[in-house]
Protein backbone atom coordinates (compact mmCIF):
# COMPACT_ATOMS: atom_id res chain seq x y z
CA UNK A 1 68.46 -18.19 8.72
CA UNK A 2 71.64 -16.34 8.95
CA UNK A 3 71.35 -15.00 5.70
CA UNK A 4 67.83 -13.68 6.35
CA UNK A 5 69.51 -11.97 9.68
CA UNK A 6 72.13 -10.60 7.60
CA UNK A 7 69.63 -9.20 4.96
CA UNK A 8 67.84 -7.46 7.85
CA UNK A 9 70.61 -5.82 9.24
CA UNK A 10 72.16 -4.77 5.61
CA UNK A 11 68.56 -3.09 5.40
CA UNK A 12 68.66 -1.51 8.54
CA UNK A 13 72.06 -0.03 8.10
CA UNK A 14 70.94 0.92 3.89
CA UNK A 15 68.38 2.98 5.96
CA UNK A 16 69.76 4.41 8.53
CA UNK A 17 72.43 5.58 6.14
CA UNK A 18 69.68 7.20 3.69
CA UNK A 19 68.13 8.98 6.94
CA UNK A 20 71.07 10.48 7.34
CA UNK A 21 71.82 11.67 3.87
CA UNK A 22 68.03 13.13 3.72
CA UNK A 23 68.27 15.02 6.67
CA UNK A 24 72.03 16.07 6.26
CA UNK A 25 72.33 20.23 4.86
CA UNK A 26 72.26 21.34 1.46
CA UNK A 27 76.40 23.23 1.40
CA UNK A 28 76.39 23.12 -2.24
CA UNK A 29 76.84 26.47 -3.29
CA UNK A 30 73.79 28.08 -5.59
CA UNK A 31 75.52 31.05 -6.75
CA UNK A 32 78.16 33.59 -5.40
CA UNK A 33 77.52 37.29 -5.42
CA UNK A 34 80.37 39.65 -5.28
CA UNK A 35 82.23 36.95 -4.13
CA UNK A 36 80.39 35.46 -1.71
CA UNK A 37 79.32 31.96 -1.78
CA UNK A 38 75.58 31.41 -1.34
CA UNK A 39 75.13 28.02 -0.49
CA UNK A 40 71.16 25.89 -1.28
CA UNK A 41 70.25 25.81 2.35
CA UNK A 42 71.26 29.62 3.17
CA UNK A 43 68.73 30.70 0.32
CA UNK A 44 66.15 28.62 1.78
CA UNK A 45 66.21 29.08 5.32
CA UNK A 46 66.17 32.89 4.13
CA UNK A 47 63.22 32.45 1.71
CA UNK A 48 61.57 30.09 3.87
CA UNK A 49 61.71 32.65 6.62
CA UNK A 50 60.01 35.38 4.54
CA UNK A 51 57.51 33.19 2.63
CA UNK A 52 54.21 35.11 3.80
CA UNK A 53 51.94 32.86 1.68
CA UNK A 54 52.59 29.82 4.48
CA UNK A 55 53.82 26.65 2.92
CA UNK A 56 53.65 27.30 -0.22
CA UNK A 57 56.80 26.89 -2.08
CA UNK A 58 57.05 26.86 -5.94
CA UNK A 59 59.11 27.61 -8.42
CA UNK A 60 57.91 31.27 -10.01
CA UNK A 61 57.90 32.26 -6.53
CA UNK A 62 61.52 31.06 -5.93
CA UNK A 63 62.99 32.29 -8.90
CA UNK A 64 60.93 35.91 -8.18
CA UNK A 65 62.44 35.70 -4.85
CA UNK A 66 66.25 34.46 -5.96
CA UNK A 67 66.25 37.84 -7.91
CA UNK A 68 65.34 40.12 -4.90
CA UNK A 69 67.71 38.22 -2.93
CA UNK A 70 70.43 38.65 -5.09
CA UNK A 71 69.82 42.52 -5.65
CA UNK A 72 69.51 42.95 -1.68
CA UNK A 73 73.18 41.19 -1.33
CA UNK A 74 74.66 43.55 -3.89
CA UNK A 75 73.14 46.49 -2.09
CA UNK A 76 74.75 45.14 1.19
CA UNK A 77 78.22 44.90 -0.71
CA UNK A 78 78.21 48.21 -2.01
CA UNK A 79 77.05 49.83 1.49
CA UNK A 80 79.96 47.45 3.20
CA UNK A 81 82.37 48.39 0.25
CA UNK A 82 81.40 52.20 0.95
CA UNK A 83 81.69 51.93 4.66
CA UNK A 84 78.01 52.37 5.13
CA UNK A 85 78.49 50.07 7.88
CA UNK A 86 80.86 51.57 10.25
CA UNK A 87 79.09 54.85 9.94
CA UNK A 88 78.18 55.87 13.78
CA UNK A 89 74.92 56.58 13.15
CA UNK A 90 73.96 53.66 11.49
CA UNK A 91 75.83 51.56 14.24
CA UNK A 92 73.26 53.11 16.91
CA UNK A 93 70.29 52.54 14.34
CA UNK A 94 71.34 48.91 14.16
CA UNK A 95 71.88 48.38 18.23
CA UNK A 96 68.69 49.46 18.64
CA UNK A 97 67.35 47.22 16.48
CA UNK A 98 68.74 44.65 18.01
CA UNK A 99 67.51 46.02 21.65
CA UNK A 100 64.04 46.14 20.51
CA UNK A 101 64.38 43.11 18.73
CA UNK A 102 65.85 41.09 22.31
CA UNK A 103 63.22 43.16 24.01
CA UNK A 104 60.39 41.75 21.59
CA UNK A 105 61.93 38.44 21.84
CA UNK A 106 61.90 38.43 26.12
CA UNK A 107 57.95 39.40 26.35
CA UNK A 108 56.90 36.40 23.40
């Protein structure tokens, strides 16, 4: 009888443990570009998030997108590395992104 009890709550603790580890993020890192870590989840929140064909994840797809990815970040790097980014006009471009963005956001 106590062993039985015992067996039950090793189970229960075997699964709450696995639970965990399921639903616990991906940090390993999938590749770094110009010396930035990318880490598993990052990627795929990202593609995830621009996946316009629904749920439908496979791998063609991800490696098609890993390779647009990748060439988007090194455009980013060399724009940051030129100063693209602190360029005024950009600056305003970008706050009013964000303004119509928050704006967007408010009426949804």
């Amino acid at each position: 009888m106590i062993m039985s009890s015992l067996r039950k709550i090793l189970l229960i603790c075997v699964l709450i443990l696995a639970v965990f580890e399921l639903s616990a993020q991906d940090k390993r890192s999938l590749i770094n570009i110009a010396g930035e870590d990318v880490t598993v989840d990052d990627f795929m929140y990202v593609y995830k998030k621009n996946n316009t064909q629904g749920n439908i994840t496979d791998k063609k797809s991800i490696e098609e997108y890993l390779g647009l990815y990748i060439n988007f970040k090194l455009k980013v790097k060399e724009a940051e590395a030129l100063g693209y980014d602190t360029v005024t006009a950009f600056k305003k471009e970008l706050a009013m992104f964000f303004f119509i963005q928050g704006s967007l956001l408010k009426k949804g």
